[in-house]
C-alpha atoms as a PDB file:
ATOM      1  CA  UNK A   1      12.004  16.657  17.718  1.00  0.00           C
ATOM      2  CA  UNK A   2      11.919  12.704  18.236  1.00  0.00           C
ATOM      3  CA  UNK A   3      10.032  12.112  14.903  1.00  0.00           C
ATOM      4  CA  UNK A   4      11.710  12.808  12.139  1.00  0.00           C
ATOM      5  CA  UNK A   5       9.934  10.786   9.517  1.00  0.00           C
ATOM      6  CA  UNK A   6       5.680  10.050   8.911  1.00  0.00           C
ATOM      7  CA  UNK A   7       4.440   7.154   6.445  1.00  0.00           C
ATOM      8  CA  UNK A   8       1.453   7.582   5.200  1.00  0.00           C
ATOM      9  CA  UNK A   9      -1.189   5.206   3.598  1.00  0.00           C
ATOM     10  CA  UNK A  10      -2.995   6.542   0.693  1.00  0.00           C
ATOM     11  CA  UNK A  11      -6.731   5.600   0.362  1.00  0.00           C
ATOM     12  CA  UNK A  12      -8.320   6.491   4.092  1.00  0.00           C
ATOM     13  CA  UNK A  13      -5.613   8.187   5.408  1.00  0.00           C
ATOM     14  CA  UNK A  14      -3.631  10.652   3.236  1.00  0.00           C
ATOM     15  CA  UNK A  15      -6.729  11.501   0.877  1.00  0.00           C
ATOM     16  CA  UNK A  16      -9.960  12.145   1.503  1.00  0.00           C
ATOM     17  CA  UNK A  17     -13.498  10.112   0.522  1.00  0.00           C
ATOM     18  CA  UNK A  18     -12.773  12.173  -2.751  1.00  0.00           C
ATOM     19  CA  UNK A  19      -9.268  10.645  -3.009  1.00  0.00           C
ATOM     20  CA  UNK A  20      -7.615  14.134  -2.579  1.00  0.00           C
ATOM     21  CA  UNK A  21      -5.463  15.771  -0.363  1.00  0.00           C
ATOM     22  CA  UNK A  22      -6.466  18.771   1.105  1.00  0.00           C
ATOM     23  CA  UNK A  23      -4.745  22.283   1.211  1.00  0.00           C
ATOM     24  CA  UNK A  24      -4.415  22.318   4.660  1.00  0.00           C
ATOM     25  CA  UNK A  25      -2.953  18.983   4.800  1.00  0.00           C
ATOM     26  CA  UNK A  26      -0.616  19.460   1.931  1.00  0.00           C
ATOM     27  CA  UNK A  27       0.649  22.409   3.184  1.00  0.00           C
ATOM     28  CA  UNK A  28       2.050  20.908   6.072  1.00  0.00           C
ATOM     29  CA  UNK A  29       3.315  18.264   4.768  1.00  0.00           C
ATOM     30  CA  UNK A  30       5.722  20.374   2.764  1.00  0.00           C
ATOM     31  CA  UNK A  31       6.524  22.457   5.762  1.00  0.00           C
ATOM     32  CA  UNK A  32       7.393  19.443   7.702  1.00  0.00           C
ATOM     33  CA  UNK A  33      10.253  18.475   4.788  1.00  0.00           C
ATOM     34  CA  UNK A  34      11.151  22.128   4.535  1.00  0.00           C
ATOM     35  CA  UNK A  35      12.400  21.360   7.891  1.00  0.00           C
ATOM     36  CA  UNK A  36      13.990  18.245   7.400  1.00  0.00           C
ATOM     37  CA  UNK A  37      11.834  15.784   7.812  1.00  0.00           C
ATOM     38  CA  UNK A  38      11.085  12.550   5.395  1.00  0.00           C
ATOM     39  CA  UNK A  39       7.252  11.771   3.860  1.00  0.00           C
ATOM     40  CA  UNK A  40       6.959   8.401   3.183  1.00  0.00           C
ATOM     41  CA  UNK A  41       4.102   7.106   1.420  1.00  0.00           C
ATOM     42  CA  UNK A  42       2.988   3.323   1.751  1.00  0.00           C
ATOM     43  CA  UNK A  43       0.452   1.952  -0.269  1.00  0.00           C
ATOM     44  CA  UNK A  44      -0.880  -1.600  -1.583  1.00  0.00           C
ATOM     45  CA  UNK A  45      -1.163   0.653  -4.856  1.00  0.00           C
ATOM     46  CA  UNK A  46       1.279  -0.065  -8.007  1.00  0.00           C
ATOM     47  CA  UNK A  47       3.731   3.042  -8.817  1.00  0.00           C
ATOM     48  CA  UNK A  48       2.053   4.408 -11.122  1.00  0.00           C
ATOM     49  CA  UNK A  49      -0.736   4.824  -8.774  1.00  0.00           C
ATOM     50  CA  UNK A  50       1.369   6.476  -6.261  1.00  0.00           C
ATOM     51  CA  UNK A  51       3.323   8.923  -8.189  1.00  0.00           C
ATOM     52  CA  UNK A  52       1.080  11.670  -8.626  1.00  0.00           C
ATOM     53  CA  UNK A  53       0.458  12.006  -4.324  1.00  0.00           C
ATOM     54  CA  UNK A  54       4.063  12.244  -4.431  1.00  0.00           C
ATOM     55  CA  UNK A  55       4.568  14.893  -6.772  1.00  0.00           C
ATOM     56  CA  UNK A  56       2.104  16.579  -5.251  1.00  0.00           C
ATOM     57  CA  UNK A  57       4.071  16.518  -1.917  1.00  0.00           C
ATOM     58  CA  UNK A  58       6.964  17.797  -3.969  1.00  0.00           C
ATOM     59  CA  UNK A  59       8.700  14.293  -2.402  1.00  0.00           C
ATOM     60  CA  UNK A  60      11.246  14.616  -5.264  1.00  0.00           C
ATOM     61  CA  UNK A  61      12.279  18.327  -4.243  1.00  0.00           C
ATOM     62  CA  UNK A  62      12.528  17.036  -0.837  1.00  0.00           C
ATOM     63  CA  UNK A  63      14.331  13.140  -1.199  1.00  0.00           C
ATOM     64  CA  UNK A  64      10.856  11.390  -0.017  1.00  0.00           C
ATOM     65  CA  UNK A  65      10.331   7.922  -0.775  1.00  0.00           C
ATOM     66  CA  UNK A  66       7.360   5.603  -2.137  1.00  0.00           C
ATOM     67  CA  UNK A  67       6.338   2.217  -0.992  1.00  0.00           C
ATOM     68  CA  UNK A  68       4.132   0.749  -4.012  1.00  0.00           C
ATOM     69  CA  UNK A  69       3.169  -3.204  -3.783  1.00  0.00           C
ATOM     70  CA  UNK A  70       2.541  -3.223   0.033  1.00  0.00           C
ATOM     71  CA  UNK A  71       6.859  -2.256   0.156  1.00  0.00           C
ATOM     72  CA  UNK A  72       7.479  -5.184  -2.354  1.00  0.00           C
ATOM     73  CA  UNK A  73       9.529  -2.000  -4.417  1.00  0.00           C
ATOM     74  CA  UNK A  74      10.562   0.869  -2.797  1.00  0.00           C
ATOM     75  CA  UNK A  75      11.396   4.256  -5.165  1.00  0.00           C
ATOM     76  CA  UNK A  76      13.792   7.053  -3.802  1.00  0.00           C
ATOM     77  CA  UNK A  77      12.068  10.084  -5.492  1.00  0.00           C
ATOM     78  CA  UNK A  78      14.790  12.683  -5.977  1.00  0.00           C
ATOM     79  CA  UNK A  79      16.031  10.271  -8.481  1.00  0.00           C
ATOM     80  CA  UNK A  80      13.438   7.215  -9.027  1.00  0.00           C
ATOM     81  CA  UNK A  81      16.070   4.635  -8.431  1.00  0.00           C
ATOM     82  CA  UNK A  82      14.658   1.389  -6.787  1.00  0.00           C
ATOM     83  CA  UNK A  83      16.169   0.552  -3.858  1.00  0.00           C
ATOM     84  CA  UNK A  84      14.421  -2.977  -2.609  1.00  0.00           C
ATOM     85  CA  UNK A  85      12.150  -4.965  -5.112  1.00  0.00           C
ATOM     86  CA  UNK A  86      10.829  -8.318  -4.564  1.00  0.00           C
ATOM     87  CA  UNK A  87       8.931 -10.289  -6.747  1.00  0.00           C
ATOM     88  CA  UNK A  88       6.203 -13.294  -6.616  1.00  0.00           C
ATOM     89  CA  UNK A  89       8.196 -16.682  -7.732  1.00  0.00           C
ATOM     90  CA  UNK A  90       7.154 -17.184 -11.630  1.00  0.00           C
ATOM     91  CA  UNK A  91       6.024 -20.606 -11.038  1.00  0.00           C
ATOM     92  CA  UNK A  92       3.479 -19.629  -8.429  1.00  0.00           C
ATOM     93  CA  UNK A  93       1.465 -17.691 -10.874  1.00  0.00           C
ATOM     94  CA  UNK A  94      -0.299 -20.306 -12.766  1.00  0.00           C
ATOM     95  CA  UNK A  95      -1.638 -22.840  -9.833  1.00  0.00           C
ATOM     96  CA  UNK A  96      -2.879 -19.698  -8.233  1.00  0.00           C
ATOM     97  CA  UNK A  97      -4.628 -18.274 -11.552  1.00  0.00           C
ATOM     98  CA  UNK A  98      -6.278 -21.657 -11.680  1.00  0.00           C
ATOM     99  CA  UNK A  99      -7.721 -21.885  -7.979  1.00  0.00           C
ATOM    100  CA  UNK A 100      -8.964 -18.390  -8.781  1.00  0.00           C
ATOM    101  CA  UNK A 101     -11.163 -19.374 -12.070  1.00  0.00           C
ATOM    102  CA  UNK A 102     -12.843 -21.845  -9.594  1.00  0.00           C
ATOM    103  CA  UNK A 103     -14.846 -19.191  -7.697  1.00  0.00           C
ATOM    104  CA  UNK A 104     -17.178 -17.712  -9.673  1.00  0.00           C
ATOM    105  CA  UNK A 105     -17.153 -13.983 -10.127  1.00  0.00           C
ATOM    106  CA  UNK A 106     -13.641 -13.831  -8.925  1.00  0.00           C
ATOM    107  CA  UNK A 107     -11.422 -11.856 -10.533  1.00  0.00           C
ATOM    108  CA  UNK A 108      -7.100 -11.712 -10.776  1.00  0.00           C
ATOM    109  CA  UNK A 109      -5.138  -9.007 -11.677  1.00  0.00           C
ATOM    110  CA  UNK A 110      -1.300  -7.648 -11.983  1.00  0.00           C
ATOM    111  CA  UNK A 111      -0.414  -4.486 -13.394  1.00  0.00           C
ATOM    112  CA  UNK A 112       2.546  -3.124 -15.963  1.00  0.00           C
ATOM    113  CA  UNK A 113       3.912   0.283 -15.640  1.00  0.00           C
ATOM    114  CA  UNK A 114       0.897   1.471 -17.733  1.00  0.00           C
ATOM    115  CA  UNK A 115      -2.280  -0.757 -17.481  1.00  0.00           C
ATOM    116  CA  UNK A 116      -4.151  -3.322 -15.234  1.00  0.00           C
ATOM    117  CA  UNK A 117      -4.029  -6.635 -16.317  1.00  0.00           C
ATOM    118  CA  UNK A 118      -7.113  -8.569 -15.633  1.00  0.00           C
ATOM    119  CA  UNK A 119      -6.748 -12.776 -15.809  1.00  0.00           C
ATOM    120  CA  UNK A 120     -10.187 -13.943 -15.335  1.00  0.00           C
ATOM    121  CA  UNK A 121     -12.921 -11.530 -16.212  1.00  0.00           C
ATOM    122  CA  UNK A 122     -13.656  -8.248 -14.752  1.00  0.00           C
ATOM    123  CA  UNK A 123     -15.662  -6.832 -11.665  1.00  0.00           C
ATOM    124  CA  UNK A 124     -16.782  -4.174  -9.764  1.00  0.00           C
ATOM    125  CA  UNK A 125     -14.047  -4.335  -7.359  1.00  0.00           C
ATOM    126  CA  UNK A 126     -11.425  -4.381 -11.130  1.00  0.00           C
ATOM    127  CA  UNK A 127     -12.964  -1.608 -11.926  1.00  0.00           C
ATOM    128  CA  UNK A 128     -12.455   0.193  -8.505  1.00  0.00           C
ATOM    129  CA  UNK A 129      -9.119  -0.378  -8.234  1.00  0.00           C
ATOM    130  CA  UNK A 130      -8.816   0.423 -11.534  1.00  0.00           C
ATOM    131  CA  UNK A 131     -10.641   3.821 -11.078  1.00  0.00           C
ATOM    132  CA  UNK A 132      -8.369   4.503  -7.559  1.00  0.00           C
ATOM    133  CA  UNK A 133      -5.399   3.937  -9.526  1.00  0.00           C
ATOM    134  CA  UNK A 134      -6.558   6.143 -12.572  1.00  0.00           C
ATOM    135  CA  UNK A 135      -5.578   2.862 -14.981  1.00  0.00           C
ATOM    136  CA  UNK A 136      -6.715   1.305 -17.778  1.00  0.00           C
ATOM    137  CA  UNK A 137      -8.155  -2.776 -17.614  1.00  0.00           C
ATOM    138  CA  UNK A 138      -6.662  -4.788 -20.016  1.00  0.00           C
ATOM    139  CA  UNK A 139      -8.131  -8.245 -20.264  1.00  0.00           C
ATOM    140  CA  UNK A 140      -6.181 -10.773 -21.093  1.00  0.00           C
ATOM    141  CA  UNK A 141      -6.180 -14.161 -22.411  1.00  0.00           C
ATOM    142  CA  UNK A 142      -3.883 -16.562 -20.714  1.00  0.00           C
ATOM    143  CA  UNK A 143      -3.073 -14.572 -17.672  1.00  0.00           C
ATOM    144  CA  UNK A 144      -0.028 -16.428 -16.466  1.00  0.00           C
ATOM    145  CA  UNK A 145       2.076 -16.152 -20.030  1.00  0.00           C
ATOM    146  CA  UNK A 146       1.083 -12.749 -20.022  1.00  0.00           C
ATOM    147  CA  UNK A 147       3.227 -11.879 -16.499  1.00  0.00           C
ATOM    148  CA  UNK A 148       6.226 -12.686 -18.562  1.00  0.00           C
ATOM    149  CA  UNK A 149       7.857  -9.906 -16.389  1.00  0.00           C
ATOM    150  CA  UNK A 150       8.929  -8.949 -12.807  1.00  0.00           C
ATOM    151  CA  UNK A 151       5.400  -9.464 -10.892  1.00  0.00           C
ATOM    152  CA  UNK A 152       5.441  -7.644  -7.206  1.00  0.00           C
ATOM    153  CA  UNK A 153       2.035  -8.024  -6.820  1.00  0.00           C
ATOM    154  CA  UNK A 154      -1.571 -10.068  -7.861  1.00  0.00           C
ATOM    155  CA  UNK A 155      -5.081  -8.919  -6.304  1.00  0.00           C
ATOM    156  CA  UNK A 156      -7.854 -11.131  -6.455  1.00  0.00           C
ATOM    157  CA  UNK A 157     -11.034  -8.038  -6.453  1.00  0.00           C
ATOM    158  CA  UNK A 158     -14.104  -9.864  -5.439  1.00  0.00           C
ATOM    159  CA  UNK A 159     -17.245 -10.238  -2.745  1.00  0.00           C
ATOM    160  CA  UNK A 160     -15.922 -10.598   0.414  1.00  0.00           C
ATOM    161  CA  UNK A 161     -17.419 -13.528   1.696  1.00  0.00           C
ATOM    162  CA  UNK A 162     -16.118 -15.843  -1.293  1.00  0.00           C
ATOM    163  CA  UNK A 163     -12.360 -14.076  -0.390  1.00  0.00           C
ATOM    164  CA  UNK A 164     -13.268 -15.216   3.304  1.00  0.00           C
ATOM    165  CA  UNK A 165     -13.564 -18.859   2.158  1.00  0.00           C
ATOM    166  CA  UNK A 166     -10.647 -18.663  -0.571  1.00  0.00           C
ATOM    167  CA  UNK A 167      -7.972 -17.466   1.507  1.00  0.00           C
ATOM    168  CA  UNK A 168      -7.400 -19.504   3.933  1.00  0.00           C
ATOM    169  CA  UNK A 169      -6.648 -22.184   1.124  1.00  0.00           C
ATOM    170  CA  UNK A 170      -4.485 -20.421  -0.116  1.00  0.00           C
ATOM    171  CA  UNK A 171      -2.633 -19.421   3.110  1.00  0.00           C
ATOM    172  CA  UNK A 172      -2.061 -22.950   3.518  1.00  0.00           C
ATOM    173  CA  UNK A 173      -0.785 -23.994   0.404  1.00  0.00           C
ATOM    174  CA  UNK A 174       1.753 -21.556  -0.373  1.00  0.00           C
ATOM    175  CA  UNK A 175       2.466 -21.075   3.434  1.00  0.00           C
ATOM    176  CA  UNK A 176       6.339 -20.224   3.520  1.00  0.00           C
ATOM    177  CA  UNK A 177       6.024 -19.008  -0.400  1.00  0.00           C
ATOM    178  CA  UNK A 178       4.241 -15.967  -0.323  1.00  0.00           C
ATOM    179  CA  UNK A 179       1.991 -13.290   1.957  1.00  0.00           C
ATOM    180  CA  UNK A 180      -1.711 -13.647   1.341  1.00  0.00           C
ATOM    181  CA  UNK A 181      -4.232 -11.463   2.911  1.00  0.00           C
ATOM    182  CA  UNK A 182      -6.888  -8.726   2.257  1.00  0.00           C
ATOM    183  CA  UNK A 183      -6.422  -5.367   2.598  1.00  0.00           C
ATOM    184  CA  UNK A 184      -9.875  -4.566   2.068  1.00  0.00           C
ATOM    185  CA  UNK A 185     -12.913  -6.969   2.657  1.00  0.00           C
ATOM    186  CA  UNK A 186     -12.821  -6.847  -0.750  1.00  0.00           C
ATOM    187  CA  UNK A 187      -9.285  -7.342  -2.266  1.00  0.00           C
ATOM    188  CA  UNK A 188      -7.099 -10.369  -1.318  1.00  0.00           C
ATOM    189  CA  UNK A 189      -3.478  -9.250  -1.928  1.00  0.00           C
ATOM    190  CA  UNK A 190      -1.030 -12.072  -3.350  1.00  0.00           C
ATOM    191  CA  UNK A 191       2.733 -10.909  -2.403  1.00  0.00           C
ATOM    192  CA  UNK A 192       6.181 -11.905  -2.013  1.00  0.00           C
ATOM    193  CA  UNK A 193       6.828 -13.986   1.432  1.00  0.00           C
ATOM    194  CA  UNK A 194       7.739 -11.602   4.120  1.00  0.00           C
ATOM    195  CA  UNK A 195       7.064  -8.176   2.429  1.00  0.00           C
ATOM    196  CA  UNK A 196       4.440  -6.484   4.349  1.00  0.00           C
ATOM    197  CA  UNK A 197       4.519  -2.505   5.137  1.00  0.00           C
ATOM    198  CA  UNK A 198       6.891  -3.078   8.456  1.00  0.00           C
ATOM    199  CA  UNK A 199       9.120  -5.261   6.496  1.00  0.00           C
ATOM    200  CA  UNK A 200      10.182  -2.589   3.534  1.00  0.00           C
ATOM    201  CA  UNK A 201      10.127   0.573   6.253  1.00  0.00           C
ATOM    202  CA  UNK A 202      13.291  -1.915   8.064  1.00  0.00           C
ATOM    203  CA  UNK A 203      14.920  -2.025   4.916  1.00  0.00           C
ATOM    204  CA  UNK A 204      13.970   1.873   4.120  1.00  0.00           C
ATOM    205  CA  UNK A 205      15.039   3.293   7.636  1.00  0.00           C
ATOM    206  CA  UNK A 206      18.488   1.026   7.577  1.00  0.00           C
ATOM    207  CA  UNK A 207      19.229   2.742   4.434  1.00  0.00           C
ATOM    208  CA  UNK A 208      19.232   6.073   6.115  1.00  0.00           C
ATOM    209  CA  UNK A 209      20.239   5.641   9.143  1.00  0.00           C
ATOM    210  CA  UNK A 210      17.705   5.991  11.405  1.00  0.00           C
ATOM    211  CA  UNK A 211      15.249   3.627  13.551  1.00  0.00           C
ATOM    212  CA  UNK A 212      11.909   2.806  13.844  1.00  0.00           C
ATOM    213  CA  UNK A 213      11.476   4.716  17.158  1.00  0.00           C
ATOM    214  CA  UNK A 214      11.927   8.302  15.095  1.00  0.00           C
ATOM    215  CA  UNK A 215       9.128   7.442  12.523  1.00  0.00           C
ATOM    216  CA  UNK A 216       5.235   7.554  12.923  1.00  0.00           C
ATOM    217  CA  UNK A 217       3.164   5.256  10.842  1.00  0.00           C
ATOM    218  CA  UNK A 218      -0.692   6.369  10.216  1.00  0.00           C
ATOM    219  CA  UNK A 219      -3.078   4.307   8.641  1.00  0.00           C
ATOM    220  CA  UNK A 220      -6.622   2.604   8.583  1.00  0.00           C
ATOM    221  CA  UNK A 221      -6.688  -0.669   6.712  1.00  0.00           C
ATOM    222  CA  UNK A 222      -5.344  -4.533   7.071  1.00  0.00           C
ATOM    223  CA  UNK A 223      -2.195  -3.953   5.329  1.00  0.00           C
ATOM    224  CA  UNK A 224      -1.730  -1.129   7.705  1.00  0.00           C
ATOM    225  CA  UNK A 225      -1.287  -3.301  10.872  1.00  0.00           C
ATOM    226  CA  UNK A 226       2.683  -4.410  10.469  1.00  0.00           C
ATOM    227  CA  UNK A 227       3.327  -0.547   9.962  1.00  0.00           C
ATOM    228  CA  UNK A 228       1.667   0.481  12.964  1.00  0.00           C
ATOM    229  CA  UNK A 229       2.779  -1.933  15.404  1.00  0.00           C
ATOM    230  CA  UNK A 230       6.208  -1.249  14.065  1.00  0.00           C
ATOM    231  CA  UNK A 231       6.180   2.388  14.088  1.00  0.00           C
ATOM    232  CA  UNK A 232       7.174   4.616  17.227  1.00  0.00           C
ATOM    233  CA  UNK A 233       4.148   5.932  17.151  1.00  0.00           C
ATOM    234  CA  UNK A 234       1.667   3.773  15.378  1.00  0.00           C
ATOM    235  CA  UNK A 235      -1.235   6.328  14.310  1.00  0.00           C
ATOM    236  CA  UNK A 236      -5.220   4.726  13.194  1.00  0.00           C
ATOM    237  CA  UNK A 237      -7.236   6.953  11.572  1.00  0.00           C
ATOM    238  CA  UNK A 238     -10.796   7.649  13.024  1.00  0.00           C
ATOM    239  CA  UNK A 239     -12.415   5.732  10.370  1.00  0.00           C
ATOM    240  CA  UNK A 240      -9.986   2.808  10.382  1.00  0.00           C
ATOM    241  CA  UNK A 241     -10.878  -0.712  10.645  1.00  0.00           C
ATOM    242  CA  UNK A 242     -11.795  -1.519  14.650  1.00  0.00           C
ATOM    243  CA  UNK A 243      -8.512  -4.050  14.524  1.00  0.00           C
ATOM    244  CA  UNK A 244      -6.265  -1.402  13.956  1.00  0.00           C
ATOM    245  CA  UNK A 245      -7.491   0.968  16.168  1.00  0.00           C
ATOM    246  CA  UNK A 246      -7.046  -1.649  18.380  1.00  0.00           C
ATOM    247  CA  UNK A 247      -3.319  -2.184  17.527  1.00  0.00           C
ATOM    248  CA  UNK A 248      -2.548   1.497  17.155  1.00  0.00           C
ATOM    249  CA  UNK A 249      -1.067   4.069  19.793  1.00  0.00           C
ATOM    250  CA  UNK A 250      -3.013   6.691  19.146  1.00  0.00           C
ATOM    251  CA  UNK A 251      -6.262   7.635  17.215  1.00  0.00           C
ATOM    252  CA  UNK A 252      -6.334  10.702  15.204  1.00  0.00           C
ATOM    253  CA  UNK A 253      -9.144  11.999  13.111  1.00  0.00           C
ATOM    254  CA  UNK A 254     -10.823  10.632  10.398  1.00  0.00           C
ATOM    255  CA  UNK A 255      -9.355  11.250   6.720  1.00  0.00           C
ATOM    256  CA  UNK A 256     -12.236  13.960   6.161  1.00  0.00           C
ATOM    257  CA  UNK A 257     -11.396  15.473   9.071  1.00  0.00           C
ATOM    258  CA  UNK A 258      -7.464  16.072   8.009  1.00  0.00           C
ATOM    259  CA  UNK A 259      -6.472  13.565  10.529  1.00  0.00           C
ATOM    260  CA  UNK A 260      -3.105  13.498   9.138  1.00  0.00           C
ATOM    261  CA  UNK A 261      -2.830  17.187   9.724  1.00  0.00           C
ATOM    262  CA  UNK A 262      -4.011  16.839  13.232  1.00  0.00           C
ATOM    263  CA  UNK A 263      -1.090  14.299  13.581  1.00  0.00           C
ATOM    264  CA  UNK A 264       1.469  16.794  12.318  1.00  0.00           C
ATOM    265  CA  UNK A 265       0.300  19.403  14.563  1.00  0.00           C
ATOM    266  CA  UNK A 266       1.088  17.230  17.333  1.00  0.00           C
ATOM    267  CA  UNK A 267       4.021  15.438  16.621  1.00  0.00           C
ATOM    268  CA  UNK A 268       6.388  16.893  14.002  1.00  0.00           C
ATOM    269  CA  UNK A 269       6.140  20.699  14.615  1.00  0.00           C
ATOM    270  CA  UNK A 270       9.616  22.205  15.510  1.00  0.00           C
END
């Protein structure tokens, strides 16, 4: 069979509007490695976030990986080693938590292994990423002393139309520093320069020996468009946002409609 590995986003593709994975959909997913193929799943979503799809998938049984941060780390699961990690430059942090606190209502967070870190005050849109990741929100009181670690990733969670009028200030600023963009109308992501999805899946496929043209990428949001164009087959899910569907090669169903399984079906049956 050409493909023999699928990534998967998380939220909108791999789950459902409950955040689960169905039985049907699981099932094949761990047929599909029973027969050699990889699982990869992608997400914007810290580890910690990830890890319990992945178990679920039995990716450590079956030497899956995880792309947490958008691909800034990348976790082999049949032993967690990290194989790529890229951080945000440590002098970055503070200019950008200060632009923040200028928009009222806006939030910025990070994360640790174990908790959210919020820099500014929480929000709605904290409190849903916090609730998708199943994490605790930590405040915190001088945000940029308290990243006194490895940082992969910020998110700024707030109303949409202020993110519309922050980012492209931001863009231009640390243009050539770091990847700013939203993967939901929602969140603004704040990452390393150059990691994207498409970016970490070059680095994950040279590492095994094998090409974009043998993987399929599915997906639905923003952060989903490097994957897809990159991908062999580059798969938007039914209720993904019109750009991708626009940039994709094929359209399966939505994610409560086991798109992902409808993909399988087609493509990575033996």
């Amino acid at each position: 069979m050409k493909y023999q590995v699928i990534v998967l986003d998380l939220d909108g593709t791999l789950t459902n509007s409950k955040k689960e994975i169905t039985p049907p959909t699981r099932d094949a997913l761990i047929e599909i490695q029973q027969n050699g193929k990889k699982v990869v799943l992608a997400s914007g979503r810290p580890i910690n976030g990830v890890a319990p799809l992945a178990e679920e998938l039995y990716l450590k049984e079956y030497g899956g990986f995880m792309l947490s941060f958008n691909g800034a780390r990348i976790t082999r699961c049949s032993d967690n080693a990290i194989i790529y990690n890229k951080v945000i430059p440590q002098e970055a942090i503070r200019p950008i938590y200060e632009a923040v606190k200028e928009y009222p209502g806006l939030d910025l967070i990070s994360y640790t292994d174990k908790v959210i870190l919020s820099g500014i005050k929480s929000n709605e849109y904290t409190e849903k990423e916090a609730a998708i990741n199943s994490m605790e929100i930590c405040p915190v009181e001088d945000f940029p002393a308290a990243l006194d670690f490895p940082v992969n990733k910020m998110l700024i969670p707030g109303e949409p139309s202020i993110l519309e009028d922050l980012m492209p200030k931001l863009q231009k600023q640390y243009h050539g520093l770091l990847n700013i963009y939203r993967s939901e109308p929602f969140f603004l992501e704040i990452m390393p320069q150059n990691i994207d999805k498409a970016h970490s899946l070059q680095k994950l496929l040279n590492s095994i020996g094998l090409t974009a043209d043998s993987m399929i990428c599915c997906g639905d949001g923003f952060n989903d468009l490097s994957m897809i164009e990159y991908a062999g087959l580059g798969v938007a899910m039914g209720n993904a946002q019109p750009v991708v569907k626009e940039s994709a090669d094929f359209i399966t169903k939505s994610n409560d409609e086991d798109g992902i399984l409808h993909v399988v079906n087609l493509y990575m049956r033996d």
